[in-house]
Protein backbone atom coordinates (compact mmCIF):
# COMPACT_ATOMS: atom_id res chain seq x y z
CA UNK A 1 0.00 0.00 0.00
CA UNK A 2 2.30 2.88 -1.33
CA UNK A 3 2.22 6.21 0.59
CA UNK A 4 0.55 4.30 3.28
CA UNK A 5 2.22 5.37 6.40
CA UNK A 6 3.59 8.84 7.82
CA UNK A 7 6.60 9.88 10.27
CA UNK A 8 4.78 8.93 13.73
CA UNK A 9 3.63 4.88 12.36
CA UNK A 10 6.73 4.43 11.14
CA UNK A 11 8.60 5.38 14.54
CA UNK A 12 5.95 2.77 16.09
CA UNK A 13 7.23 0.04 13.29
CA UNK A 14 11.00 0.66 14.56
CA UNK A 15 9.85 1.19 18.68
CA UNK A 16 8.00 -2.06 18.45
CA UNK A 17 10.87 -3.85 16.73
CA UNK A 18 12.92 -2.97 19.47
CA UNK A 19 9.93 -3.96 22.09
CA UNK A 20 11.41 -2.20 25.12
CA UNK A 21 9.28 -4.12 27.88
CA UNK A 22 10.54 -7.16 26.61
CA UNK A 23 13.73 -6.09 25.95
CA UNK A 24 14.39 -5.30 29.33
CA UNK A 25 12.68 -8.27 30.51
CA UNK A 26 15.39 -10.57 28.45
CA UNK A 27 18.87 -8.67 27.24
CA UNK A 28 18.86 -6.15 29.84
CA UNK A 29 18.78 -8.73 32.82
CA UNK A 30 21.49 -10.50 31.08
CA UNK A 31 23.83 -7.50 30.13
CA UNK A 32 23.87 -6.77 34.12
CA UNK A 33 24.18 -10.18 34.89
CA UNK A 34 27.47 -9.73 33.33
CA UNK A 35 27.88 -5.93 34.31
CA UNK A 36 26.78 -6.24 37.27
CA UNK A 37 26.46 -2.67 39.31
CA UNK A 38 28.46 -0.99 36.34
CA UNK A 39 25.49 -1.93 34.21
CA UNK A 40 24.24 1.85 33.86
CA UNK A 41 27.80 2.34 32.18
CA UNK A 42 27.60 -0.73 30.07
CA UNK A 43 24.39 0.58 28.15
CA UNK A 44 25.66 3.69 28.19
CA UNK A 45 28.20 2.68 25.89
CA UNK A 46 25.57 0.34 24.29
CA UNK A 47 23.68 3.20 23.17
CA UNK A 48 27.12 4.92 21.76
CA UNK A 49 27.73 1.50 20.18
CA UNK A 50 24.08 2.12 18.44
CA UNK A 51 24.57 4.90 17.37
CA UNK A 52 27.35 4.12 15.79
CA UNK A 53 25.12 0.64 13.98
CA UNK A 54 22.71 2.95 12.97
CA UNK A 55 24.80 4.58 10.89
CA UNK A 56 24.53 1.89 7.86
CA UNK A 57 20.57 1.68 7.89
CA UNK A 58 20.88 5.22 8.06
CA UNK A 59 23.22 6.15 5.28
CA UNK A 60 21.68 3.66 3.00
CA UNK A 61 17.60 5.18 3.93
CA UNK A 62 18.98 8.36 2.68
CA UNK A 63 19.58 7.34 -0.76
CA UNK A 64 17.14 4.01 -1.62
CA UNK A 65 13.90 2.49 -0.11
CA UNK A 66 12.56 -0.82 -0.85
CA UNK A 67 10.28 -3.56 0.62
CA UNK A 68 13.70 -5.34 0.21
CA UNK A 69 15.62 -3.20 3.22
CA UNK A 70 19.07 -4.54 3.29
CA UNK A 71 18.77 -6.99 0.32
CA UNK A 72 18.00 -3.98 -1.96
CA UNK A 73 20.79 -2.07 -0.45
CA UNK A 74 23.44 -4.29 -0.75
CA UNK A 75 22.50 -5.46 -4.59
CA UNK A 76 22.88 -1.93 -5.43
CA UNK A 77 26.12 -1.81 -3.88
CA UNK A 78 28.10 -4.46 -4.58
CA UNK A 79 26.04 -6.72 -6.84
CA UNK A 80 22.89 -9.55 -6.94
CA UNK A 81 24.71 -12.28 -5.50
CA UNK A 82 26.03 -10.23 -2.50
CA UNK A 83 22.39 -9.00 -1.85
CA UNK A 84 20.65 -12.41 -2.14
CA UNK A 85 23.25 -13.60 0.04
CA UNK A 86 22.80 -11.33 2.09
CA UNK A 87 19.14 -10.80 2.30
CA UNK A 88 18.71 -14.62 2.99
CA UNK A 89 20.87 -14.03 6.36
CA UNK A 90 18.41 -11.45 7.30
CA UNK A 91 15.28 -13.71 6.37
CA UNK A 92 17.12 -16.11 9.11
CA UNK A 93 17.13 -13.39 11.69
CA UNK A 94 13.82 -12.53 11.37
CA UNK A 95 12.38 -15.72 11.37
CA UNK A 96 14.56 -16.77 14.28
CA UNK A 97 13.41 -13.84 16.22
CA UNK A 98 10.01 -15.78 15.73
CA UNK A 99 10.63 -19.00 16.67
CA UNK A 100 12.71 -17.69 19.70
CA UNK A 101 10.09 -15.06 21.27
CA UNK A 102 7.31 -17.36 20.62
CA UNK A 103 8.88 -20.37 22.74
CA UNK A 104 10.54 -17.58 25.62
CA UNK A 105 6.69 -16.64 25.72
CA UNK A 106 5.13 -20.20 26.16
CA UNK A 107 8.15 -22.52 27.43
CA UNK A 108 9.93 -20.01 29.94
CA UNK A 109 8.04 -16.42 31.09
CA UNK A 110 4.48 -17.84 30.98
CA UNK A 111 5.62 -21.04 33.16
CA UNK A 112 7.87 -18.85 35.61
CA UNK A 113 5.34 -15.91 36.12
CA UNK A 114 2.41 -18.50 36.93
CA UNK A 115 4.80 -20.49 39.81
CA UNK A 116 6.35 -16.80 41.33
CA UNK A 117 3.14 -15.12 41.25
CA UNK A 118 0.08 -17.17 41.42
CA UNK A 119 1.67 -20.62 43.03
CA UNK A 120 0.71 -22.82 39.91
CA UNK A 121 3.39 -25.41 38.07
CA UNK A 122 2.47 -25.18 34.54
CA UNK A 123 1.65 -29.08 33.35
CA UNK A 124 5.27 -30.16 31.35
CA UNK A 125 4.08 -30.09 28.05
CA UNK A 126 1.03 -27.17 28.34
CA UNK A 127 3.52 -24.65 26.76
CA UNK A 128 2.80 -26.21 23.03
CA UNK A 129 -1.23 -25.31 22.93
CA UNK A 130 -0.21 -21.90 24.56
CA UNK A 131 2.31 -21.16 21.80
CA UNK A 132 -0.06 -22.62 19.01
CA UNK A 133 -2.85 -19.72 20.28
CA UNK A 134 -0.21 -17.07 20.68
CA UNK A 135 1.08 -17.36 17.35
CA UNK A 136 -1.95 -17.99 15.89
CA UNK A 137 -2.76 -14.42 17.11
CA UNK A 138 -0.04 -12.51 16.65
CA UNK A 139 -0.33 -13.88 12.43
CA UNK A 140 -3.87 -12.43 11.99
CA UNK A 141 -2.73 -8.74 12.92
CA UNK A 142 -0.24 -8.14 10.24
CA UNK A 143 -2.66 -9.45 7.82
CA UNK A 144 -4.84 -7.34 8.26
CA UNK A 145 -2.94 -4.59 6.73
CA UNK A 146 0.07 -2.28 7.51
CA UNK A 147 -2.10 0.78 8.76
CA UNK A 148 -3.72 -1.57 11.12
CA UNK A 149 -0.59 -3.52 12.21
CA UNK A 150 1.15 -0.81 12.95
CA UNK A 151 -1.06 1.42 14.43
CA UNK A 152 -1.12 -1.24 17.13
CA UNK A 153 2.53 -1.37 17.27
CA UNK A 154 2.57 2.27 17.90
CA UNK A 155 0.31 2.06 20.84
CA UNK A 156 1.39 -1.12 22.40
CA UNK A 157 4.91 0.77 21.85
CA UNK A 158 4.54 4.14 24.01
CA UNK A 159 2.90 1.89 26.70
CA UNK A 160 5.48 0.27 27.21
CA UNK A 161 8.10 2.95 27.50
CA UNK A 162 5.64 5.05 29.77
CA UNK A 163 5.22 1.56 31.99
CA UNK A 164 9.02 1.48 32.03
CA UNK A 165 9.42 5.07 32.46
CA UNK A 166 6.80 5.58 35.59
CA UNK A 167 8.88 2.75 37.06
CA UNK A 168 12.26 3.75 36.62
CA UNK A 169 11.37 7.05 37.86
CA UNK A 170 9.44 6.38 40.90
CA UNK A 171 12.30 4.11 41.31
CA UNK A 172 15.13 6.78 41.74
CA UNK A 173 12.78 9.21 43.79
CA UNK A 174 11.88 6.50 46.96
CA UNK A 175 16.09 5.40 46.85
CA UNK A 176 16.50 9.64 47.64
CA UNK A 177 19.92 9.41 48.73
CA UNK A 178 20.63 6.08 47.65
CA UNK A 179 21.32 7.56 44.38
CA UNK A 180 24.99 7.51 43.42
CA UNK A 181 27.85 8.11 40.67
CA UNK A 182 29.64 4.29 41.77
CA UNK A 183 27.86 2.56 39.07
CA UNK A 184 29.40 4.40 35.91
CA UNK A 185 32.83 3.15 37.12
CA UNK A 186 33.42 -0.40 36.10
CA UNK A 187 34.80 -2.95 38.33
CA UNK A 188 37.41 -5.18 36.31
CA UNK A 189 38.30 -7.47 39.53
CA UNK A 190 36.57 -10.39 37.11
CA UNK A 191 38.30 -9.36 33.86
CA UNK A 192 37.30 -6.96 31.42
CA UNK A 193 35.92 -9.82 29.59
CA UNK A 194 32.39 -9.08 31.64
CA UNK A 195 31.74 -5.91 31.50
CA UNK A 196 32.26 -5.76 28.15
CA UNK A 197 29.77 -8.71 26.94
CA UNK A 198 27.75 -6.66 28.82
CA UNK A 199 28.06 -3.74 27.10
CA UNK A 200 27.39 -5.92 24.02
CA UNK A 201 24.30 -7.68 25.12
CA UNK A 202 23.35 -4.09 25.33
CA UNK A 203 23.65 -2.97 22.04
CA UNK A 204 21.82 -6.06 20.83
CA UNK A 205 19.11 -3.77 22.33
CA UNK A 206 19.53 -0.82 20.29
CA UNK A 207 19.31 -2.44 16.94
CA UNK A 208 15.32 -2.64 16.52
CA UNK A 209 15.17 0.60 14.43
CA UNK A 210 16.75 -1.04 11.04
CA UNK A 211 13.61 -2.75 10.93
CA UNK A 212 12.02 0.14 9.57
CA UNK A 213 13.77 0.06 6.57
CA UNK A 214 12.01 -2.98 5.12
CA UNK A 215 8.55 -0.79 4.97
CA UNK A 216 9.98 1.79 2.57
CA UNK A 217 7.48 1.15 0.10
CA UNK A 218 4.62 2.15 2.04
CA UNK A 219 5.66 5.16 3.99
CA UNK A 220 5.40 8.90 2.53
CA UNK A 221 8.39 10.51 1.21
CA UNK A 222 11.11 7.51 2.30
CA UNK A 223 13.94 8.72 1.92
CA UNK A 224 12.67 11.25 4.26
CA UNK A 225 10.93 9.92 7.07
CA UNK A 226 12.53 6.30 7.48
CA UNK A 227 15.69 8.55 8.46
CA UNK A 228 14.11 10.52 10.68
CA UNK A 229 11.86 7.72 12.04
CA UNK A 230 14.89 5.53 13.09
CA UNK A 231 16.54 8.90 14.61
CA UNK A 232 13.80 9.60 16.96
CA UNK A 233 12.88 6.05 18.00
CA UNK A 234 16.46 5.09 18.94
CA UNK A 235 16.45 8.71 21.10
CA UNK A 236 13.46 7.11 22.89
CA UNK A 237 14.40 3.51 23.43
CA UNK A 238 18.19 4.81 24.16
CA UNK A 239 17.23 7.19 26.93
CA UNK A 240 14.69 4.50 28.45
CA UNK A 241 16.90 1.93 28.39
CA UNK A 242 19.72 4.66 29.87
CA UNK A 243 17.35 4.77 32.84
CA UNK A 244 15.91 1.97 33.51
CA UNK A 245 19.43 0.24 33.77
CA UNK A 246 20.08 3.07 36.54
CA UNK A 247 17.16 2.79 37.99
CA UNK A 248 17.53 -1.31 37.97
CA UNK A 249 20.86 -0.90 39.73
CA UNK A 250 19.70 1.09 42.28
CA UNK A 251 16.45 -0.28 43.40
CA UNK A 252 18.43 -3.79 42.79
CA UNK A 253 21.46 -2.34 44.92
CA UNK A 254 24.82 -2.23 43.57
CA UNK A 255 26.27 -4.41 45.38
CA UNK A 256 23.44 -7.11 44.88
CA UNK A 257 23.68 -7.24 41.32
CA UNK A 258 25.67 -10.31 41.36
CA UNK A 259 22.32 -12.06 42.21
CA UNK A 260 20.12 -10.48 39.06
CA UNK A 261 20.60 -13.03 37.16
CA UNK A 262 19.24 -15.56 39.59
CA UNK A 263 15.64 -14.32 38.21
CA UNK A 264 14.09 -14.54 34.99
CA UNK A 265 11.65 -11.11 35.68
CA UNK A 266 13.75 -9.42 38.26
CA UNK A 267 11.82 -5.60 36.79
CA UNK A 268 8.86 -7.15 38.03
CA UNK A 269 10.22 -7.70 41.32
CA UNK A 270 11.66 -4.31 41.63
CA UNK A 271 7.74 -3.21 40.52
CA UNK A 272 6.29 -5.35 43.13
CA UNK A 273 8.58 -3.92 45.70
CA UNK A 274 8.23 -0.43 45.16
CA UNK A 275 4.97 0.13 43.16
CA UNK A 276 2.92 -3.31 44.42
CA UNK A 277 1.35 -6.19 43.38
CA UNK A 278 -1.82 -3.36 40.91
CA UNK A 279 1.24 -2.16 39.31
CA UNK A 280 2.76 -5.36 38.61
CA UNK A 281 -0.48 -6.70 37.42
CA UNK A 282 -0.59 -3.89 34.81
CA UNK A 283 2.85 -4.60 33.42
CA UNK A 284 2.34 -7.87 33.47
CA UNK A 285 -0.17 -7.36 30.69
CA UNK A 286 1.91 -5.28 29.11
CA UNK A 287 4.78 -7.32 28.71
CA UNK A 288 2.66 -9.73 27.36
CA UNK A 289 1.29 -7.04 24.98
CA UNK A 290 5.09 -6.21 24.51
CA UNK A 291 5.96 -9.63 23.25
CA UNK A 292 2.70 -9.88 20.39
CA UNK A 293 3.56 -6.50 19.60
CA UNK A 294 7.94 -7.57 19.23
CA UNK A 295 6.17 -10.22 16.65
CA UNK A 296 3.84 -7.96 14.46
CA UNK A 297 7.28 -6.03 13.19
CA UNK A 298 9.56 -8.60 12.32
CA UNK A 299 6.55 -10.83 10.43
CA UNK A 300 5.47 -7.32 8.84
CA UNK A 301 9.17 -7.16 7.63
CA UNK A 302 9.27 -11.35 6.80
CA UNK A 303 6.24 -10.84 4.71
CA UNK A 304 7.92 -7.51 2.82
CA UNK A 305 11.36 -9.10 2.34
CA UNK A 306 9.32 -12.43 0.89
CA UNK A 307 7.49 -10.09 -1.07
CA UNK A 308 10.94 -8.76 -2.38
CA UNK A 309 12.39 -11.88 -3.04
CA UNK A 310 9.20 -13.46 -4.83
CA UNK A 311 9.11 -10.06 -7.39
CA UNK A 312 12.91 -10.64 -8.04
CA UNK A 313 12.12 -14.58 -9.26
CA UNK A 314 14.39 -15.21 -5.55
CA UNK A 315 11.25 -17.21 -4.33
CA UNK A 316 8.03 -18.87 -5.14
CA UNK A 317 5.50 -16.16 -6.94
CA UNK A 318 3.02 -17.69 -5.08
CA UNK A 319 4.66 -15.65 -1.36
CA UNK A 320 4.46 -12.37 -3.56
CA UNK A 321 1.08 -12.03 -4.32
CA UNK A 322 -0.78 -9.04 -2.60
CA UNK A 323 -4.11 -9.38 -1.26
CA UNK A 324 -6.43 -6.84 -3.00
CA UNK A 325 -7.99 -5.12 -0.82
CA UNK A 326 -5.98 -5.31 2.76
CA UNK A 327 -2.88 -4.71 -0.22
CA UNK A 328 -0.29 -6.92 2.37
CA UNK A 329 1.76 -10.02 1.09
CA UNK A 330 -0.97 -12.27 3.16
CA UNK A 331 0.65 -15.56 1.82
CA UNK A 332 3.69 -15.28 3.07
CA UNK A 333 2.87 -13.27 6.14
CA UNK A 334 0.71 -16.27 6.93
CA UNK A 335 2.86 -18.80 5.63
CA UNK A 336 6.36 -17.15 7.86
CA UNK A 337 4.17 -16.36 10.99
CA UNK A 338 2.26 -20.22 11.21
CA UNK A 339 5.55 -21.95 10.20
CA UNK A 340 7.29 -20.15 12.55
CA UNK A 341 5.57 -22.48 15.14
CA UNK A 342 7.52 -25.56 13.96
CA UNK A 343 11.18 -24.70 15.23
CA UNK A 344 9.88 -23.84 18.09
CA UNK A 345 8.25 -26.65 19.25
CA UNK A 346 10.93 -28.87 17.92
CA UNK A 347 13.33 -26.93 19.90
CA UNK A 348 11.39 -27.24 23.57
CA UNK A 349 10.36 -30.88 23.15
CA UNK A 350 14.02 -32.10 22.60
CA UNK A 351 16.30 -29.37 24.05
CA UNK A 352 13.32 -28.30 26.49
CA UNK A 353 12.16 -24.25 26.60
CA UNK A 354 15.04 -22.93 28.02
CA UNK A 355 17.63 -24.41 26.47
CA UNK A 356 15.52 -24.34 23.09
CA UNK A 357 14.95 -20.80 23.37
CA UNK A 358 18.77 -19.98 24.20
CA UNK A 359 19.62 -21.78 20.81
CA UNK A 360 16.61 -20.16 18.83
CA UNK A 361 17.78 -16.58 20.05
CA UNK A 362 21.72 -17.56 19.24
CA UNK A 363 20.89 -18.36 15.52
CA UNK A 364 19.27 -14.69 15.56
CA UNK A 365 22.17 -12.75 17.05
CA UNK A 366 24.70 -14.79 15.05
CA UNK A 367 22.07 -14.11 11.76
CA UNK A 368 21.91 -10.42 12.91
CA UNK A 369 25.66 -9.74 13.11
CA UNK A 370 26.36 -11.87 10.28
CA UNK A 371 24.09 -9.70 7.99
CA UNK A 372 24.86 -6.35 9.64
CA UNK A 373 29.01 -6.74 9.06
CA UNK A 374 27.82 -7.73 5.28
CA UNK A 375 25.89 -4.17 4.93
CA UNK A 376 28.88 -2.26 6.77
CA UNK A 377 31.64 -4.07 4.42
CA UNK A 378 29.32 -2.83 1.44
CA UNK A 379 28.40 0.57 2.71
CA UNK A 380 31.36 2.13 0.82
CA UNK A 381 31.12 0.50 -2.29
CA UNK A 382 27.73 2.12 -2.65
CA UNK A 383 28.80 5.37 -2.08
CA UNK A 384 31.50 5.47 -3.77
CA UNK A 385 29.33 4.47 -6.63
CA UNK A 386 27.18 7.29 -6.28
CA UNK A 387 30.91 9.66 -5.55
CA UNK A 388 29.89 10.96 -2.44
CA UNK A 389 31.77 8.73 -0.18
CA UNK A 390 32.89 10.25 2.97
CA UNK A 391 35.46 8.49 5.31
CA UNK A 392 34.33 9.09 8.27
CA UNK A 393 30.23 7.69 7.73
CA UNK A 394 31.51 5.40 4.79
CA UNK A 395 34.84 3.91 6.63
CA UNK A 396 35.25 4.71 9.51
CA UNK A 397 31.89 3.95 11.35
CA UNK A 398 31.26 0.74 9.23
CA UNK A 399 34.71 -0.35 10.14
CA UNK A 400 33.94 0.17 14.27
CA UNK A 401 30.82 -1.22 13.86
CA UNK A 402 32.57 -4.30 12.30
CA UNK A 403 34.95 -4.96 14.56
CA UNK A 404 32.20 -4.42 17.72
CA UNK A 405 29.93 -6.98 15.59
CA UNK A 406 32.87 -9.45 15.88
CA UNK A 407 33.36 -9.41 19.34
CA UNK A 408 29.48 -10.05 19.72
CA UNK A 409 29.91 -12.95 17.50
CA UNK A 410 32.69 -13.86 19.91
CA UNK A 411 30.75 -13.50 23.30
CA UNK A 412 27.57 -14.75 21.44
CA UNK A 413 29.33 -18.03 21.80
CA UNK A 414 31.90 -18.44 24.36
CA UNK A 415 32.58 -19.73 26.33
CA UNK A 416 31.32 -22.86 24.42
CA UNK A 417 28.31 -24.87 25.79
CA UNK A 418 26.23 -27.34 24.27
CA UNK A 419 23.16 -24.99 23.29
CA UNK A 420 26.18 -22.32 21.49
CA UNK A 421 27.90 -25.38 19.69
CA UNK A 422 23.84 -26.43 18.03
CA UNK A 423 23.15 -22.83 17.38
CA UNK A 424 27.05 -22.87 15.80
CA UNK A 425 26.24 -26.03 13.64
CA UNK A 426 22.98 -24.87 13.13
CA UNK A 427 23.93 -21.99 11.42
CA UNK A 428 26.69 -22.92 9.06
CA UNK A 429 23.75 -25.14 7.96
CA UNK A 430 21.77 -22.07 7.55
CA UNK A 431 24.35 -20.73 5.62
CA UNK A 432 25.80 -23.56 3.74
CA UNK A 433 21.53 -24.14 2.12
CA UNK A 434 22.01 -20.38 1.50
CA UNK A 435 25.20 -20.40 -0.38
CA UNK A 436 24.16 -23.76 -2.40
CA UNK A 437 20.74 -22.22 -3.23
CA UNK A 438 22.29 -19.44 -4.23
CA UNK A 439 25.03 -20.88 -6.81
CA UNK A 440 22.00 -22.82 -8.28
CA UNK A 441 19.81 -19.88 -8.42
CA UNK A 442 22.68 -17.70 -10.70
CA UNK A 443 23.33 -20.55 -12.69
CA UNK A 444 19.53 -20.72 -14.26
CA UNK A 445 19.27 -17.36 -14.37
CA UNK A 446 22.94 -15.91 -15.34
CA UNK A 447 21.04 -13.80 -17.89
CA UNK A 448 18.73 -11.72 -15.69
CA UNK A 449 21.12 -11.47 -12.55
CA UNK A 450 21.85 -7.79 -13.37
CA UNK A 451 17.97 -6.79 -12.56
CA UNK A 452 17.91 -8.29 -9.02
CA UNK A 453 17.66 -6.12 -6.12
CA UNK A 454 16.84 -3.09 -8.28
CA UNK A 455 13.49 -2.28 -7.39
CA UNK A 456 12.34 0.19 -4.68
CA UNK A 457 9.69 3.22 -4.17
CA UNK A 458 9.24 5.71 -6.87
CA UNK A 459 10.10 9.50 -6.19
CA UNK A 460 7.50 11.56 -4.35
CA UNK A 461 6.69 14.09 -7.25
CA UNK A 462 8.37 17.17 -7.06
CA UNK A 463 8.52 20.53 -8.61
CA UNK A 464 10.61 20.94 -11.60
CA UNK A 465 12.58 23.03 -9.86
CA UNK A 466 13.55 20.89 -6.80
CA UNK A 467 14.54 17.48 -9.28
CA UNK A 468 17.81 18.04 -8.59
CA UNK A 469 17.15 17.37 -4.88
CA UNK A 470 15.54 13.92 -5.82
CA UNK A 471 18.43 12.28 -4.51
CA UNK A 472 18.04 13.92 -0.90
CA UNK A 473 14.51 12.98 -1.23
């Protein structure tokens, strides 16, 4: 649906993405877990370390916009085979970010919150039905439409950060002089090995807002807003994150935070202790809300990089066709959201939820960085296409980002366990089907390789007099 969406939907598509609620509820306990009371520090430089990941999306919004994101944006620059390549690695983070949420959701919160708050032990296997109806749910909404789907992602989004806000807040005023400067100094007794997985479990938090890139089709002026959008809703998310890891530390106390980690919810024990059990009923729901909501954007982006892939001759036709009326990809927002299901369930019956969900949400990470260091490494090759290249947004940044994407690679996997040595295998499987698919693929159609990749939205019609600004568009 071209010219669909405006500035304030599309900073709900790239806030929900992110999903701070359950964000907080997952990475951030297990960046302080590893931080411990220097955590405030360690997303600190987290948000920096966004900043400095945003650049790519950013740079690349600026110039091109496609229903393609990434896979468009790397064609361009380097070439098809490079974009396929590396817009399959991002199909395998998205859908991983299904499979993982949906069994975290059923297998391990929805078990632990039932035992800790009500007194009831889940039956063993009740998780499956549960996940069945949640994804079941969560499907219908993005196919339905993008206004829709979004709209809902907006809301459900400022919830959340006022829920998280209210608390962090209320938090800081009742410690009163309990407040200190200790925990932006890092204690390296343990190594600096900690603190500085820490720091990037945290920006594994900040990278929700290149999600937006994948609705550039449908938004007004792209090249425009999808800028801005990511700007502002990484300025929101960063600061709420920023304080609710102070916040965290203090009402946690500093010198507790060795014991965080011992608890799956530990902000809804801080809620219950400060705000009550009406408080911590309420964001209850809305972490729940938080996690349909952290599904709705990635299948709205499954079902528009599908759609990409399907126009390009990538994949079946059949996971391209638009529904005419709702004008959303509903076959293969169906078919990525229901299927999603499978892995999942596979997972907790023979690695059981926790351990399933661990390996699930390794795959993504490793998927994420793996695709991300592939946009960076192109990033110049692009501009200097175009000759504006500039060394410091073109190089420089790319090159940080690059090496701060191998060390989470690194601590993504060490030290080795079993669950990191199946994700491990299980993705140079991923990988090795890509690669092979791939090589087939260009072989049958060596002829039309050059016009992969190249589509993405028209222009917004201009003056005559402002066409030379098209580009800036």
């Amino acid at each position: 649906m071209k010219g669909a969406l405006g500035f304030w939907p599309m900073v709900g598509q790239t806030i929900a993405f992110t999903a701070p609620l359950s964000s907080v509820v997952t990475s951030l306990t297990v960046s302080a877990d590893y931080a411990g009371a220097a955590l405030p520090l360690a997303i600190l430089i987290a948000v920096i370390g966004g900043m400095i990941w945003l650049n790519t999306p950013y740079q690349y919004s600026r110039k091109m916009a496609s229903a393609g994101g990434f896979y468009t944006f790397t064609s361009k620059a380097v070439g098809p085979k490079y974009g396929i390549f590396d817009g399959l690695i991002y199909f395998f983070f998205e859908y991983a970010i299904l499979a993982n949420t949906t069994l975290f959701f059923a297998g391990v919160l929805l078990p632990d919150i039932t035992k800790s708050y009500f007194g009831f032990t889940m039956p063993s296997l009740a998780w499956i039905p549960i996940l069945i109806v949640f994804v079941l749910i969560f499907t219908i909404i993005p196919s339905l439409g993008i206004k829709p789907s979004v709209k809902y992602s907006l809301v459900g989004a400022l919830l959340e950060i006022s829920i998280l806000v209210i608390l962090g807040v209320t938090i800081i005023i009742l410690k009163g002089p309990s407040n200190t400067a200790s925990v932006f100094v890092p204690n390296f007794s343990g190594g600096f090995g900690p603190f500085f997985e820490g720091v990037v479990v945290g920006t594994f938090l900040m990278t929700g807002a290149s999600g937006a890139v994948y609705i550039g089709e449908e938004t007004k002026t792209p090249r425009k807003t999808i800028k801005k959008a990511m700007l502002v809703s990484f300025a929101l998310t960063g600061a709420v994150f920023f304080l609710v890891s102070y916040a965290f530390t203090i009402g946690w106390g500093p010198a507790n935070m060795s014991t965080i980690g011992n608890h799956l919810v530990p902000g809804l024990i801080l809620a219950d202790r400060y705000l009550g059990l009406p408080f911590v009923t309420i964001m209850t729901v809305l972490l729940i809300n938080s996690l349909f909501v952290a599904m709705v954007a990635p299948l709205n982006v499954l079902g528009r990089i599908s759609y990409s892939f399907s126009r390009d001759g990538v994949m079946s036709k059949w996971l391209g066709k638009i529904e005419p009326k709702r004008r959303v990809p509903r076959n293969a927002i169906l078919l990525m959201g229901l299927s999603s299901m499978v892995p999942s369930i596979i997972a907790g019956i023979i690695l059981g939820p926790e351990i399933g969900f661990t390996v699930l949400i390794t795959i993504s990470s490793l998927s994420l960085y793996a695709g991300h260091i592939m946009s960076n490494t192109a990033l110049p090759f692009y501009f200097r296409k175009i000759k504006e290249m500039k060394a410091l947004t073109h190089i420089v940044l790319p090159a940080v980002s690059t090496i701060v994407l191998l060390f989470g690679i690194y601590y993504s996997v060490y030290p080795p366990t079993t669950e990191y040595l199946i994700a491990i295998v299980a993705m140079v499987i991923l990988l090795a089907i890509a690669l092979v698919y791939l090589g087939i693929f260009s072989s049958r159609h060596r002829g039309r390789m050059g016009h992969i990749g190249q589509k993405e939205a028209e222009y917004s019609k201009v003056p005559e007099k402002l066409k030379e600004a098209r580009v800036e568009d």
